[in-house]
Protein backbone atom coordinates (compact mmCIF):
# COMPACT_ATOMS: atom_id res chain seq x y z
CA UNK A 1 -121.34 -7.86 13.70
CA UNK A 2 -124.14 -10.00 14.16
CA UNK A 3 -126.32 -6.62 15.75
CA UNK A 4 -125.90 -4.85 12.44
CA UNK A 5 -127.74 -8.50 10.87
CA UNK A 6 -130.42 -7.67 13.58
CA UNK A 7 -130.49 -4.14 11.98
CA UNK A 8 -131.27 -5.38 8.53
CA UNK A 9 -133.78 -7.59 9.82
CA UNK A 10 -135.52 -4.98 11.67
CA UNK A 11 -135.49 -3.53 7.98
CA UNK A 12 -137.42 -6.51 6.30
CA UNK A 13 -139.80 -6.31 8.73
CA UNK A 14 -141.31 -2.98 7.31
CA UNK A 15 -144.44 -2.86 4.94
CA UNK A 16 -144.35 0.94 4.51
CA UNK A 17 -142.05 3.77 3.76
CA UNK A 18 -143.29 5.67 6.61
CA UNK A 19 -142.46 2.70 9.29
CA UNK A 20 -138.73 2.05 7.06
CA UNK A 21 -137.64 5.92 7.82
CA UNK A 22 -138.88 6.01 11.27
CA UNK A 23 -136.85 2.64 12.16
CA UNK A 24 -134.35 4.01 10.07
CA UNK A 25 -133.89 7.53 12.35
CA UNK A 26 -133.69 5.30 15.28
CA UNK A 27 -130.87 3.31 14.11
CA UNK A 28 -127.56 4.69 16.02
CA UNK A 29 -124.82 6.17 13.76
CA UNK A 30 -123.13 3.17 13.26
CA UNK A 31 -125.81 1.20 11.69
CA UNK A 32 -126.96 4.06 9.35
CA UNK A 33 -123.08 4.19 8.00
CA UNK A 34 -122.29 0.39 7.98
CA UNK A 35 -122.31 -0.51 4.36
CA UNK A 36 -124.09 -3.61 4.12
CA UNK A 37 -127.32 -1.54 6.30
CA UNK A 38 -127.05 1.22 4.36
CA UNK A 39 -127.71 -0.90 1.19
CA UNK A 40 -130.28 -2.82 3.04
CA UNK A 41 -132.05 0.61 3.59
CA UNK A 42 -131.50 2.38 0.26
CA UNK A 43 -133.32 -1.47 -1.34
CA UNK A 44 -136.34 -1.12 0.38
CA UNK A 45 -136.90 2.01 0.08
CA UNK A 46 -136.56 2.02 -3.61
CA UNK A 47 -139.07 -0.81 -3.39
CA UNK A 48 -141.61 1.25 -1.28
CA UNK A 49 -141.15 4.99 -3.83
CA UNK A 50 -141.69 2.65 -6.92
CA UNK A 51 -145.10 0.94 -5.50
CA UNK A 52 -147.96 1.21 -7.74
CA UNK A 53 -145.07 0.58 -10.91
CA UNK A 54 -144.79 -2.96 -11.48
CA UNK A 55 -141.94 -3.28 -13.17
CA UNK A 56 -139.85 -7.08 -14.69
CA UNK A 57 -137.80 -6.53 -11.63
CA UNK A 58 -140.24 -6.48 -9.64
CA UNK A 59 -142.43 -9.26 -10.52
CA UNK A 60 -139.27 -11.42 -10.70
CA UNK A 61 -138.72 -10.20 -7.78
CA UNK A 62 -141.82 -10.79 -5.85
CA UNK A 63 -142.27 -13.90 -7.53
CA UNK A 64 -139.01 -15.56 -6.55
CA UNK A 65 -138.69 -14.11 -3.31
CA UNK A 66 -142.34 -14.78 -2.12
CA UNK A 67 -142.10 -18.56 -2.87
CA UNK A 68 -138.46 -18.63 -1.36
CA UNK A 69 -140.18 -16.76 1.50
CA UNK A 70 -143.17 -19.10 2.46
CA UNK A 71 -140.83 -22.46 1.56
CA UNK A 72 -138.73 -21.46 4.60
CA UNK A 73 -141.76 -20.28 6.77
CA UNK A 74 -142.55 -23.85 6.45
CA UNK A 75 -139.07 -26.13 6.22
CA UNK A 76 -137.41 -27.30 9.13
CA UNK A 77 -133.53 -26.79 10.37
CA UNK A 78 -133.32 -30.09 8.09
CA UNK A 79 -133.80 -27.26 4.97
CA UNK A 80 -130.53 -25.58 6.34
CA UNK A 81 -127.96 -27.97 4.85
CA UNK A 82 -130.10 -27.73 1.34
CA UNK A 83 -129.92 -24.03 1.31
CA UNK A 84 -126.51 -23.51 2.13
CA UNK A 85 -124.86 -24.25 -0.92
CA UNK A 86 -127.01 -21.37 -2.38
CA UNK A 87 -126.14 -19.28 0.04
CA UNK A 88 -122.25 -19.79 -0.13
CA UNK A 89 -122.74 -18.87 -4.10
CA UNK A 90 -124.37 -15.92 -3.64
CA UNK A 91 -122.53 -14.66 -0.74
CA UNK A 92 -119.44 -15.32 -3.43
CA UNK A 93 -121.41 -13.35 -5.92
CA UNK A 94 -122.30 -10.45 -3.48
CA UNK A 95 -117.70 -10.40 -2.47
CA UNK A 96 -118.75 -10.71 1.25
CA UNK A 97 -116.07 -10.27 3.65
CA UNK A 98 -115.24 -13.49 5.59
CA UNK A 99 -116.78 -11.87 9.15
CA UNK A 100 -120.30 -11.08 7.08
CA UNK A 101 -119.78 -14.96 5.87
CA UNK A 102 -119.79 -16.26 9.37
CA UNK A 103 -122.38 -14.09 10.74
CA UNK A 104 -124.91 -14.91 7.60
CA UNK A 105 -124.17 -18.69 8.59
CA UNK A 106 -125.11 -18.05 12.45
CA UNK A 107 -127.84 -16.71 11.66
CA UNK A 108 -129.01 -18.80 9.21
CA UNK A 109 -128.62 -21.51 11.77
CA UNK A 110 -130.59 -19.70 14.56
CA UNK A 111 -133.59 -21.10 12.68
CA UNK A 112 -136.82 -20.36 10.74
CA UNK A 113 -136.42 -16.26 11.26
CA UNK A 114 -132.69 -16.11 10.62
CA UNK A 115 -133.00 -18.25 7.82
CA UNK A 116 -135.95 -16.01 6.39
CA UNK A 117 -133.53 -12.91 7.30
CA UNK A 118 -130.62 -14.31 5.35
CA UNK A 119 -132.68 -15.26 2.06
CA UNK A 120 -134.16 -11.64 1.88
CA UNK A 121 -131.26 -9.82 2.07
CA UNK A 122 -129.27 -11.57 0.02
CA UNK A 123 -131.83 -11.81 -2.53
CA UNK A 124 -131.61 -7.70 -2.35
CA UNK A 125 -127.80 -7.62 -2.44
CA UNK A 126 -127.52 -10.36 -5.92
CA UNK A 127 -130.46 -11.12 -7.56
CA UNK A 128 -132.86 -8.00 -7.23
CA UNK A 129 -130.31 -5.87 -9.06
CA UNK A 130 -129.38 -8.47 -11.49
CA UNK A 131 -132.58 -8.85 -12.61
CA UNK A 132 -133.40 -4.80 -12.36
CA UNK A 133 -130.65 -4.42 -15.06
CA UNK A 134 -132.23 -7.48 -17.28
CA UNK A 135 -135.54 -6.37 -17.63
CA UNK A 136 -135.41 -2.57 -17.45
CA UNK A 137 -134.94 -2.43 -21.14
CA UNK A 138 -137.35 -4.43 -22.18
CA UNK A 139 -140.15 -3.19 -19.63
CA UNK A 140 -139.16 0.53 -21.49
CA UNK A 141 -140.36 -0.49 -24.53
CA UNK A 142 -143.61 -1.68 -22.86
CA UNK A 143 -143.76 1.54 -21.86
CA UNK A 144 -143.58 3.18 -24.69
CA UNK A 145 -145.88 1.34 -26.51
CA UNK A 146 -148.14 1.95 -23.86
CA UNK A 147 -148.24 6.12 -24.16
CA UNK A 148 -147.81 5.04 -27.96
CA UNK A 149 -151.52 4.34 -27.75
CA UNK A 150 -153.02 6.09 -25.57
CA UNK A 151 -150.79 9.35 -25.11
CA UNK A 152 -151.54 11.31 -22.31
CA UNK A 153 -148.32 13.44 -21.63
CA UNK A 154 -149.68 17.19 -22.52
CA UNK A 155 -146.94 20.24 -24.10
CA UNK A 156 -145.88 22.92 -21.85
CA UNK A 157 -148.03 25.87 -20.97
CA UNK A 158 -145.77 28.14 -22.64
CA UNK A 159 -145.54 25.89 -25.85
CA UNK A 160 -149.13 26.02 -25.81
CA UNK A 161 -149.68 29.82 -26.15
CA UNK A 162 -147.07 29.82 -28.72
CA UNK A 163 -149.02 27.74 -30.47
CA UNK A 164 -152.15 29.24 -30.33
CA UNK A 165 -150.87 32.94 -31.32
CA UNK A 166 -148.88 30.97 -33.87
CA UNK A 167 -152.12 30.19 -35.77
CA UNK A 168 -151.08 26.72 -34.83
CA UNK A 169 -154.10 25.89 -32.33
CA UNK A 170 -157.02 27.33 -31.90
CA UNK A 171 -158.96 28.49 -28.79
CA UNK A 172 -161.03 25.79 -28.12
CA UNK A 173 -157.67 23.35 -28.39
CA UNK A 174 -155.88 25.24 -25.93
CA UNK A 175 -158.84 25.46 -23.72
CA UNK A 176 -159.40 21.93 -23.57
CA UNK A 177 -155.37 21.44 -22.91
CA UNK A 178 -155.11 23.53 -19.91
CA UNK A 179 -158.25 22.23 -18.63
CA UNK A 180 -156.64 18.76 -18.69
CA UNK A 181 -153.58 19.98 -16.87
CA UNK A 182 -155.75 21.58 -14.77
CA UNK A 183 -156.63 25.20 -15.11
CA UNK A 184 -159.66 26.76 -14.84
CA UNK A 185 -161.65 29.17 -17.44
CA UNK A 186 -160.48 32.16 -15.61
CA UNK A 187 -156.80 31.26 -15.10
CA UNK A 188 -156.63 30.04 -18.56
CA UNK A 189 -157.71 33.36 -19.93
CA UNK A 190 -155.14 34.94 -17.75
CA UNK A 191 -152.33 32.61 -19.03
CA UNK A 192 -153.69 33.96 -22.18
CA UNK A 193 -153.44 37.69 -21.99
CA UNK A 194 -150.45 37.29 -20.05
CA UNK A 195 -148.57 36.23 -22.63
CA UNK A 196 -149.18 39.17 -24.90
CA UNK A 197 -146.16 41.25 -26.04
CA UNK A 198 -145.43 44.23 -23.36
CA UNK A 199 -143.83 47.08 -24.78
CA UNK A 200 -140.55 47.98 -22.54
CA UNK A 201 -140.67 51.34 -20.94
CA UNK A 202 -137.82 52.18 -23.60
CA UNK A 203 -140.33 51.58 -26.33
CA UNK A 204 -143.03 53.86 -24.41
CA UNK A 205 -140.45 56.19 -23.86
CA UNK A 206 -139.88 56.41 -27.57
CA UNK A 207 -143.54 56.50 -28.80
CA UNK A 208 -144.06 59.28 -26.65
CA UNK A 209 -141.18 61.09 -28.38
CA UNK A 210 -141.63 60.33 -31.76
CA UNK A 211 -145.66 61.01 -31.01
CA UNK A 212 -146.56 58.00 -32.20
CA UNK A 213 -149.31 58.23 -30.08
CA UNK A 214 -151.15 61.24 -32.11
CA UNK A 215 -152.57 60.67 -35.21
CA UNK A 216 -153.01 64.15 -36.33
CA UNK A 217 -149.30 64.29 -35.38
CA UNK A 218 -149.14 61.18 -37.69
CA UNK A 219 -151.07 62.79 -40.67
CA UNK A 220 -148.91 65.97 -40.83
CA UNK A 221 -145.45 64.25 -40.82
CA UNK A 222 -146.71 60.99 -42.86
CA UNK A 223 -145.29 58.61 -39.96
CA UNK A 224 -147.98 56.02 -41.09
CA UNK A 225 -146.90 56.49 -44.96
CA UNK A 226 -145.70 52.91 -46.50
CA UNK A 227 -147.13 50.68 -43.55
CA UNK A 228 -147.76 47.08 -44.45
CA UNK A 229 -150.20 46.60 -42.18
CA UNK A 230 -151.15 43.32 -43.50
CA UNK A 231 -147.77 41.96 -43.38
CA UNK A 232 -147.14 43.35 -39.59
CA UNK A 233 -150.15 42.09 -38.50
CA UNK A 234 -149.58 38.51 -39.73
CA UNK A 235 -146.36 38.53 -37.81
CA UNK A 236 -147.41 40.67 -34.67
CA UNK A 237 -149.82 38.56 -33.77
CA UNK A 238 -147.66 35.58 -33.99
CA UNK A 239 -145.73 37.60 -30.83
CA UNK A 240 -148.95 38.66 -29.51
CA UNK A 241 -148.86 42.08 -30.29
CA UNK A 242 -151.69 44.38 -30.74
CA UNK A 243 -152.36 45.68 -34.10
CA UNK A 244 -152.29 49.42 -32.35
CA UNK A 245 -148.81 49.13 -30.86
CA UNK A 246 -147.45 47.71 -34.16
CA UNK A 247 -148.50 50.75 -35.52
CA UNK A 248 -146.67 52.79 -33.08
CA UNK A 249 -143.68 50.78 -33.55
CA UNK A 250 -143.58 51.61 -37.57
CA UNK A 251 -144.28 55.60 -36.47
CA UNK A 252 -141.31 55.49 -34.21
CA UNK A 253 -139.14 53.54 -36.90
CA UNK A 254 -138.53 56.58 -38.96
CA UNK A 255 -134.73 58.14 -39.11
CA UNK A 256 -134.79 61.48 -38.89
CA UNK A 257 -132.35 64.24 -40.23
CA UNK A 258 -129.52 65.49 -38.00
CA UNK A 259 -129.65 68.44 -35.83
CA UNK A 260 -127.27 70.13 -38.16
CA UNK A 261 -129.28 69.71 -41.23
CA UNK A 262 -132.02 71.25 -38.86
CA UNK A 263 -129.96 73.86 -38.96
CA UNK A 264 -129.36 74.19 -42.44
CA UNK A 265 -132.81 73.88 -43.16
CA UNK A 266 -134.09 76.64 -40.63
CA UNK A 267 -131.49 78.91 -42.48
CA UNK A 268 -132.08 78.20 -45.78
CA UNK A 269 -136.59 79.07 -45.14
CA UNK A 270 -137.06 75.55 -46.09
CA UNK A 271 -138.31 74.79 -42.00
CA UNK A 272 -139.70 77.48 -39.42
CA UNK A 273 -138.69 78.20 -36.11
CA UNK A 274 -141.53 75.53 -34.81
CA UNK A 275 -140.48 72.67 -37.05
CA UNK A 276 -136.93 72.96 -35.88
CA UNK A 277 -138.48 72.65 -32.21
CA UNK A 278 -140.41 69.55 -33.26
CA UNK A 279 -136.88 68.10 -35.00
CA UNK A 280 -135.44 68.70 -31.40
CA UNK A 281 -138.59 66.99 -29.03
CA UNK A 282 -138.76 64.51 -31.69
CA UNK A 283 -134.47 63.64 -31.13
CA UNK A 284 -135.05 63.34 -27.62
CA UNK A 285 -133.65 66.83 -26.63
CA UNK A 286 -133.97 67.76 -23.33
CA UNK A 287 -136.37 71.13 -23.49
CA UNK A 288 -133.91 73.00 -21.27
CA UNK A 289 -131.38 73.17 -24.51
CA UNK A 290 -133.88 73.40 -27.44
CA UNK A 291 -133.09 77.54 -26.99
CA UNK A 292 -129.91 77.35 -26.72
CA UNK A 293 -128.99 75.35 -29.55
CA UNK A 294 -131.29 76.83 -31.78
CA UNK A 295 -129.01 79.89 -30.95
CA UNK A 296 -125.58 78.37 -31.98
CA UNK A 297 -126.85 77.58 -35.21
CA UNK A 298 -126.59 80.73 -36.80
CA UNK A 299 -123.23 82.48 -37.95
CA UNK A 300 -121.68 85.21 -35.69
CA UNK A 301 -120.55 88.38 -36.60
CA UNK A 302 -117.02 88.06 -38.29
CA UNK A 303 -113.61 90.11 -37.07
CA UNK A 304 -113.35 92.02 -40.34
CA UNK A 305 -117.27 92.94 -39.70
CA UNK A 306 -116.79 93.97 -36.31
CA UNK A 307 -114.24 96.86 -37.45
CA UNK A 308 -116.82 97.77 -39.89
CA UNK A 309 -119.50 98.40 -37.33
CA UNK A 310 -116.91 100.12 -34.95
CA UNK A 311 -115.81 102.56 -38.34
CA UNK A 312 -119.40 103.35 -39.57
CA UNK A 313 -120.72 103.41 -35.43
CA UNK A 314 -122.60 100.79 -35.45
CA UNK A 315 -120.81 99.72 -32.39
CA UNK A 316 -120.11 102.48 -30.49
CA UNK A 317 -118.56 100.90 -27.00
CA UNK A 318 -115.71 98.54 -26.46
CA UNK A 319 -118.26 96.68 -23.92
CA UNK A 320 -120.34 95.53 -27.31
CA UNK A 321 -117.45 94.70 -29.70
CA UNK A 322 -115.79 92.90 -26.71
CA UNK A 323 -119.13 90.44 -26.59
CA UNK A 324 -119.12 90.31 -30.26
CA UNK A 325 -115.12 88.61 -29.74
CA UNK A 326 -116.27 86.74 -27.45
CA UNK A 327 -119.15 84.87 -28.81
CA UNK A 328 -116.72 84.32 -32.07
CA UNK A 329 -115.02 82.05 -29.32
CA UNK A 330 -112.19 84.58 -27.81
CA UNK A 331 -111.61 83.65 -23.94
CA UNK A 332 -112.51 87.32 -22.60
CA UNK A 333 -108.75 88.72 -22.15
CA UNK A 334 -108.01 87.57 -25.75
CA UNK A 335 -111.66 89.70 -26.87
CA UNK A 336 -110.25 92.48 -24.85
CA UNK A 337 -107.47 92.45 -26.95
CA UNK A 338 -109.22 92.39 -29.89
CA UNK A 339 -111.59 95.29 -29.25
CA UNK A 340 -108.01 97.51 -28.50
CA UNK A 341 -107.08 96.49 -31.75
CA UNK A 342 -109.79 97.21 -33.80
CA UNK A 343 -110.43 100.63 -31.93
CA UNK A 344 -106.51 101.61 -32.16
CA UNK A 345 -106.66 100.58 -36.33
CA UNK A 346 -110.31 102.72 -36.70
CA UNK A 347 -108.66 105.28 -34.97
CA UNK A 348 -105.18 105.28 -37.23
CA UNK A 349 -107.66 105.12 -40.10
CA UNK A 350 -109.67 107.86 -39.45
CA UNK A 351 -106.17 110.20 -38.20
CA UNK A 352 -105.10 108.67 -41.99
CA UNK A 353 -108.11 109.96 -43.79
CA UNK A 354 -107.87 113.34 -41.99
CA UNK A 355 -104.43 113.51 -42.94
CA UNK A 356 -104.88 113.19 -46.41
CA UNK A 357 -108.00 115.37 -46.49
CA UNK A 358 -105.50 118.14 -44.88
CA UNK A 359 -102.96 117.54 -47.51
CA UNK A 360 -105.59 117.96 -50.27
CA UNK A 361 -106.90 121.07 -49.02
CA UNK A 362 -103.95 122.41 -48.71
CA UNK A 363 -102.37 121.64 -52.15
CA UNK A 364 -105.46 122.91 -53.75
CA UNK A 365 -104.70 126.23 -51.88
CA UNK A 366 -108.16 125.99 -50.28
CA UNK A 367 -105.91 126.37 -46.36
CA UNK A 368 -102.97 128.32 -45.71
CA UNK A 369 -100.07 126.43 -44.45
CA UNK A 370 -100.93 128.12 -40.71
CA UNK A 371 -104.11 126.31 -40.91
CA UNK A 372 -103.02 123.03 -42.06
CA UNK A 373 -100.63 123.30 -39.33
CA UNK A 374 -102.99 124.12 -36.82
CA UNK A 375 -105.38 120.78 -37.64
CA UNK A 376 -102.61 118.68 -38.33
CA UNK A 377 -101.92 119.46 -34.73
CA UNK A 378 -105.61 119.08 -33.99
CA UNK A 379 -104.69 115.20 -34.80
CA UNK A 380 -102.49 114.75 -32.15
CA UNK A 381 -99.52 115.55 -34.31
CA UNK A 382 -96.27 117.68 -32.94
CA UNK A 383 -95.58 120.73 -33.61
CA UNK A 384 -92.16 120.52 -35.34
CA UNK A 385 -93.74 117.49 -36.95
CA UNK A 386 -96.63 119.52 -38.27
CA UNK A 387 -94.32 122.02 -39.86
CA UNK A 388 -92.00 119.45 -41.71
CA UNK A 389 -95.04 117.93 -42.84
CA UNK A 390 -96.04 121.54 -44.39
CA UNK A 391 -93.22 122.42 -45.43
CA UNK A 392 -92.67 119.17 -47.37
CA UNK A 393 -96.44 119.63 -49.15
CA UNK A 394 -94.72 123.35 -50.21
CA UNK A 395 -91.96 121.06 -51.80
CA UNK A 396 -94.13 118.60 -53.76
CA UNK A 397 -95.96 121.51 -54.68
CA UNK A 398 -92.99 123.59 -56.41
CA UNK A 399 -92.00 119.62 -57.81
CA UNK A 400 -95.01 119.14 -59.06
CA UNK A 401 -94.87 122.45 -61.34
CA UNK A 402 -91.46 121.45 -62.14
CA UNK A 403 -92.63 118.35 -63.56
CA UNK A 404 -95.59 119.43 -64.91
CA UNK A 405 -93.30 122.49 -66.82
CA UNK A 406 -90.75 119.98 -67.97
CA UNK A 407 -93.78 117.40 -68.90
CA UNK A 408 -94.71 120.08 -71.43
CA UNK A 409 -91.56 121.50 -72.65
CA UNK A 410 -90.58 117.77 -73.88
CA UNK A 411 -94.04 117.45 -75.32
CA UNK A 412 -93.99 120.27 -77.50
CA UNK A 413 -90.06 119.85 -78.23
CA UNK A 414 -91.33 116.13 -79.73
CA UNK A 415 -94.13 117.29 -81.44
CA UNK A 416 -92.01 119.67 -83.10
CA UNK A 417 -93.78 123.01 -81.80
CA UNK A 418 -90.84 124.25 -80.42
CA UNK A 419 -87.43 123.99 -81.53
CA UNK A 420 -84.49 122.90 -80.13
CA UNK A 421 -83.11 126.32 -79.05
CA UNK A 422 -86.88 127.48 -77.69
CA UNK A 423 -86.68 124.33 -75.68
CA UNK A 424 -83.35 125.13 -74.34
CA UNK A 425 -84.67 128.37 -73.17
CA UNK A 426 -87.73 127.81 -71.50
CA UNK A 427 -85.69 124.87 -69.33
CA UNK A 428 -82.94 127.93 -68.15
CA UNK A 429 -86.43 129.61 -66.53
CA UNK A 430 -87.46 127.18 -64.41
CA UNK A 431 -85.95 127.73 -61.06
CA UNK A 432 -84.25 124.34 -59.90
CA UNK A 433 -80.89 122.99 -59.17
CA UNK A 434 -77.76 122.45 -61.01
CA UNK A 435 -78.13 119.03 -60.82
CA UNK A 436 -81.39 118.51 -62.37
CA UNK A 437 -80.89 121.19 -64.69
CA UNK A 438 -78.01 119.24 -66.03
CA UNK A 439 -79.86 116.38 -65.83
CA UNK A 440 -82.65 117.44 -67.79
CA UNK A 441 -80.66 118.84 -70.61
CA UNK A 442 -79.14 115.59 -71.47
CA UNK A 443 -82.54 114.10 -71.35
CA UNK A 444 -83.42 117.21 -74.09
CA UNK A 445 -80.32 116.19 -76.28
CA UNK A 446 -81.29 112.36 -76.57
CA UNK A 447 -84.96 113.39 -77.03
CA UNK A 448 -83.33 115.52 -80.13
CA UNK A 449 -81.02 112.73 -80.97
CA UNK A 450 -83.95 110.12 -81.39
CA UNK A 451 -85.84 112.71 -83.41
CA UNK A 452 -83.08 113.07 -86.20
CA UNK A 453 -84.06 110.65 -89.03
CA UNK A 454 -81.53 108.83 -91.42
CA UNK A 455 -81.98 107.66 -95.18
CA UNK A 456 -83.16 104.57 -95.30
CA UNK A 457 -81.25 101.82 -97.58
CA UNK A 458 -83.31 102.47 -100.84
CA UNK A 459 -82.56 106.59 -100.27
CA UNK A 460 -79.06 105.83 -100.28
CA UNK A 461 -79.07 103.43 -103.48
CA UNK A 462 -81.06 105.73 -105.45
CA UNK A 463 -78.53 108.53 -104.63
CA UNK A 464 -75.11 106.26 -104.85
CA UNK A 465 -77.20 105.08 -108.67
CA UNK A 466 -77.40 108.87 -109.46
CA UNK A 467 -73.60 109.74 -108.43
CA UNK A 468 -75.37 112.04 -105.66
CA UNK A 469 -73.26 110.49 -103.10
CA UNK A 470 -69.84 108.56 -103.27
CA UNK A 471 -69.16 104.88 -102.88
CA UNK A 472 -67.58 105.91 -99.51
CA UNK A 473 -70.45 108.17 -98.40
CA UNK A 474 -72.66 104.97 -99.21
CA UNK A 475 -70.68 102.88 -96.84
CA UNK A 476 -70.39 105.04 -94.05
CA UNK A 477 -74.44 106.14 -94.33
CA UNK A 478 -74.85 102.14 -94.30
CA UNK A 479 -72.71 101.41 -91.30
CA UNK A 480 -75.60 103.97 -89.53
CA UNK A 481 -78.19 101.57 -90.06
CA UNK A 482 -76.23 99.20 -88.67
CA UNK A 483 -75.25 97.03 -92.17
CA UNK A 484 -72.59 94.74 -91.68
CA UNK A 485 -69.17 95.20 -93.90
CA UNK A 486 -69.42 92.82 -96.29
CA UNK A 487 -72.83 93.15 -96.54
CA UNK A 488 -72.43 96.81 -97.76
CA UNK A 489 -69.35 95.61 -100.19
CA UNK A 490 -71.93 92.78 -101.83
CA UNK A 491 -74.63 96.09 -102.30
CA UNK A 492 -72.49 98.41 -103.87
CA UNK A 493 -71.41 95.53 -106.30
CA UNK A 494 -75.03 95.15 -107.33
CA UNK A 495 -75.45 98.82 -107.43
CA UNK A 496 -71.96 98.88 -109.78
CA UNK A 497 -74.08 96.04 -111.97
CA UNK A 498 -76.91 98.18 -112.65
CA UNK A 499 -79.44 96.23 -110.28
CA UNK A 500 -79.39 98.58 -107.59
CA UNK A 501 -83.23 99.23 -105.99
C-alpha cells in the first residue's frame, strides 16, 4: 500500500481547495474509498473551508506542525531514529493496522520528503482532532463574547415587519435594518406593503354580499352601529390591516335572521316584498331561487277549502282543484283522486239538499205527489224509488197528524179540560190501527192513574182523630203512601194518646 502513502502525499502538497478537489477527482476509485485517503482528504479540506477562522485548533495546529515541519526540512536521516519512537506512539494512538505500520516506517526512511509526509499525516490523524475537541469550547466562548460587544447578527425580515406594525419599531429602525442586510429604499418599501393583511377572496366574496361595501346600504340597516373603531384599529394595524377593510369586516359580522323568520315577517306586514329580497341576496341566495322561495312561504289552500270553492263555484273545473291538490303536496294521481272526491261529495250534497227541499214542498202541500215524483226523478232517482219515497212522505204526513191529535188529546186530558170519557172518545176517531189504539189507551189510563190524588198523612189523622174513618181504613190509606207496618201501628198509638197532628 505504499501508492495510497503517495496519494496522501500528493494531498499535503495542496495550498488551495481548488488544487485539493481537482487532485482529488483524479485519484482512481480505489484511492478515493481507501480509508486512511479518504480521511487524509476530508482533513484538509476542512482546513481549507475554515480559512479566514482561526480557531485553538488551528493555531495549535499550525504552530506545532510548522516547527515539526521546518525541523525535518532541515535534520538529516540521523533525525530518523529520534523520531521514531514518536511515531510508533502515535501510530498506536491512531490503531494502525500492522501493513500501514510498515509502510509509514518505509517511508519515513526514504528520507527528508517521506519523513515530512509521515509527520503531517499523522499529525492530522492524532493530534489535529485531539486538540479540535480541547479548544472548541473554550474558543466558543471567545466567540461569544466577541458578538457580546459588538453584535452584528440582524432579526429576520419577517420579524422585522412584525415589529414595526407591532408599534414595536419604528420606520426609520426598520429602514436602517434592511439597509444593513442589504435592501434598497424601494425594495424595502415593497417588503413593507407586502406584508399588509390581504383579504381572501372568501372575505371579498362576503363583503360583497353583506354590502359592506355601500355605506348608504350601511346607514339604512345600521351595519356600522356599535363599532369600536378605536379598539379595531389598535389591533388591525398590529396585522396590517387597513382601517377601511376592518370596517367591512364588522359590517359583514352581523347574524342575520333565518329565511323562515323572513317568512314570518313578510306575512305578518312587519317586512315588504323588497326587504325579504334583500334578507335573501344578503344569505347568499342564488337569484335564480329568490322567486321561488318567496312563493313556498305562504300557506296553500286547505282540502276542506277546496270543497268550499268547488260548492259555492269558485272552482268550477276539476283541472283547477286538481292543481290546488297538488301544490298541497298530492303526487298528481293521488290529486286526481282527490278532485273525484270532492266533486262526487258536492254533488251528493247538493242531490241531498234538493231532496230535502222536495220533501218540504211537498209536506207543506205546496207540490202534488206527481210532481215531487217527477223532480225526485229529475235527481237521478228511479222510478219505483221515487214513488216509495212519496208514498212514505204521505205516511209521515197522516203520522204526523196522529201525533199531533194524540199530543193534544193528552194535553187537555192533563190539564183537566176534558174528561176522562171525552178523552176516550176523541181517541176512537182517529183512524189508526188496533195496535196503537190499544196502545194509546193504556197510555190514557196511567195518565188518569197519576192524576188521582191521595190524602196525605195529616188528612188521614185529622179524619182517624174525628172517627171519620176507622183504625183499619187508616192503615190501609197509609200503606198507599207507602208507610211501613209498624210505622203505621206506632201512629195510630199516638193518635189513640191524643197527640195525633
Amino acid at each position: 500500500r505504499l501508492h495510497d502513502w503517495n496519494y496522501m502525499f500528493t494531498l499535503e502538497g495542496c495550498k488551495t481547495l481548488s488544487c485539493l478537489e481537482s487532485r482529488w477527482a483524479k485519484f482512481p476509485e480505489h484511492a478515493r474509498t481507501d480509508p486512511e485517503v479518504k480521511a487524509c482528504y476530508d482533513t484538509k479540506k476542512e482546513e481549507f473551508t475554515a480559512e479566514g477562522m482561526l480557531t485553538a485548533a488551528d493555531f495549535a495546529l499550525g504552530y506545532v506542525g510548522t516547527g515539526i515541519a521546518k525541523g525535518v526540512k532541515h535534520i538529516t536521516i540521523e533525525a530518523y531514529n529520534a523520531l521514531m519512537p514518536i511515531f510508533e506512539d502515535l501510530m498506536e494512538e491512531a490503531k494502525l493496522s500492522d501493513q500501514s505500520r510498515a509502510n509509514i516506517r518505509s517511508i519515513a526512511a526514504s528520507g527528508e520528503f517521506g519523513l515530512n509526509a509521515v509527520v503531517s499525516f499523522l499529525l492530522g490523524v492524532t493530534l489535529y482532532p485531539a486538540i479540535n475537541t480541547a479548544g472548541e469550547p473554550a474558543w466558543e466562548i471567545i466567540r461569544q463574547n466577541v458578538y457580546k460587544a459588538a453584535p452584528v447578527r440582524l432579526l429576520p425580515e419577517t420579524t422585522i415587519l412584525r415589529m414595526y406594525y407591532k408599534g414595536i419599531m419604528s420606520r426609520e429602525q426598520i429602514d436602517d435594518m434592511f439597509a444593513k442586510i442589504g435592501y434598497n429604499e424601494t425594495n424595502i418599501q415593497g417588503l413593507v406593503d407586502d406584508f399588509k393583511y390581504i383579504p381572501t377572496i372568501s372575505d371579498t366574496i362576503t363583503w360583497a354580499v353583506r354590502e359592506a361595501f355601500y355605506d348608504d346600504y350601511a346607514r339604512e340597516f345600521g351595519t356600522d352601529e356599535e363599532y369600536p373603531a378605536e379598539k379595531m384599529q389598535f389591533y388591525g394595524l398590529k396585522w396590517g390591516i387597513l382601517p377601511e377593510e376592518l370596517k367591512y369586516f364588522w359590517r359583514a359580522h352581523w347574524f342575520l335572521p333565518s329565511i323562515g323568520q323572513g317568512y314570518e315577517m313578510l306575512h305578518r306586514k312587519v317586512i315588504t316584498d323588497g326587504d325579504l329580497d334583500n334578507l335573501f341576496k344578503a344569505a347568499d341566495i342564488l337569484p335564480w331561487w329568490r322567486d321561488k322561495l318567496k312563493a313556498i312561504s305562504y300557506v296553500p289552500v286547505g282540502r276542506v277549502d277546496v270543497r268550499r270553492f268547488i260548492r259555492y263555484g269558485i272552482i268550477t273545473t276539476k283541472e283547477e282543484s286538481t292543481i290546488r291538490y297538488e301544490v298541497m303536496g298530492y303526487n298528481h294521481e293521488d290529486a286526481g283522486l282527490m278532485t273525484d272526491f270532492s266533486w262526487a261529495m258536492e254533488l251528493e250534497d247538493r242531490k241531498n239538499l234538493t231532496y230535502s227541499q222536495i220533501m218540504h214542498y211537498y209536506k207543506e202541500m205546496d207540490l202534488t205527489a206527481d210532481d215531487a215524483k217527477k223532480m225526485l226523478m229529475d235527481l237521478g232517482y228511479p222510478e219505483a224509488e221515487s214513488e216509495y219515497l212519496v208514498s212514505y212522505w204521505a205516511f209521515e204526513l197522516l203520522k204526523e197528524a196522529e201525533d199531533e191529535e194524540l199530543a193534544t188529546i193528552f194535553d187537555l186530558f192533563a190539564a183537566g179540560a176534558i174528561t176522562y170519557d171525552n178523552a176516550m172518545d176523541r181517541l176512537g176517531k182517529i183512524d189508526m190501527s188496533a195496535a196503537r189504539a190499544n196502545r194509546q189507551l193504556a197510555k190514557l189510563e196511567k195518565q188518569r192513574e197519576k192524576q188521582i190524588k191521595l190524602l196525605s198523612k195529616e188528612d188521614l189523622g185529622k179524619l182517624l182523630a174525628a172517627e171519620v174513618i176507622t183504625t183499619d181504613n187508616y192503615k190501609e190509606y197509609m200503606l198507599h203512601l207507602n208507610y211501613r207496618d209498624e210505622d203505621i201501628e206506632l201512629l195510630i198509638k199516638l193518635f189513640e194518646a191524643g197527640a195525633a197532628g
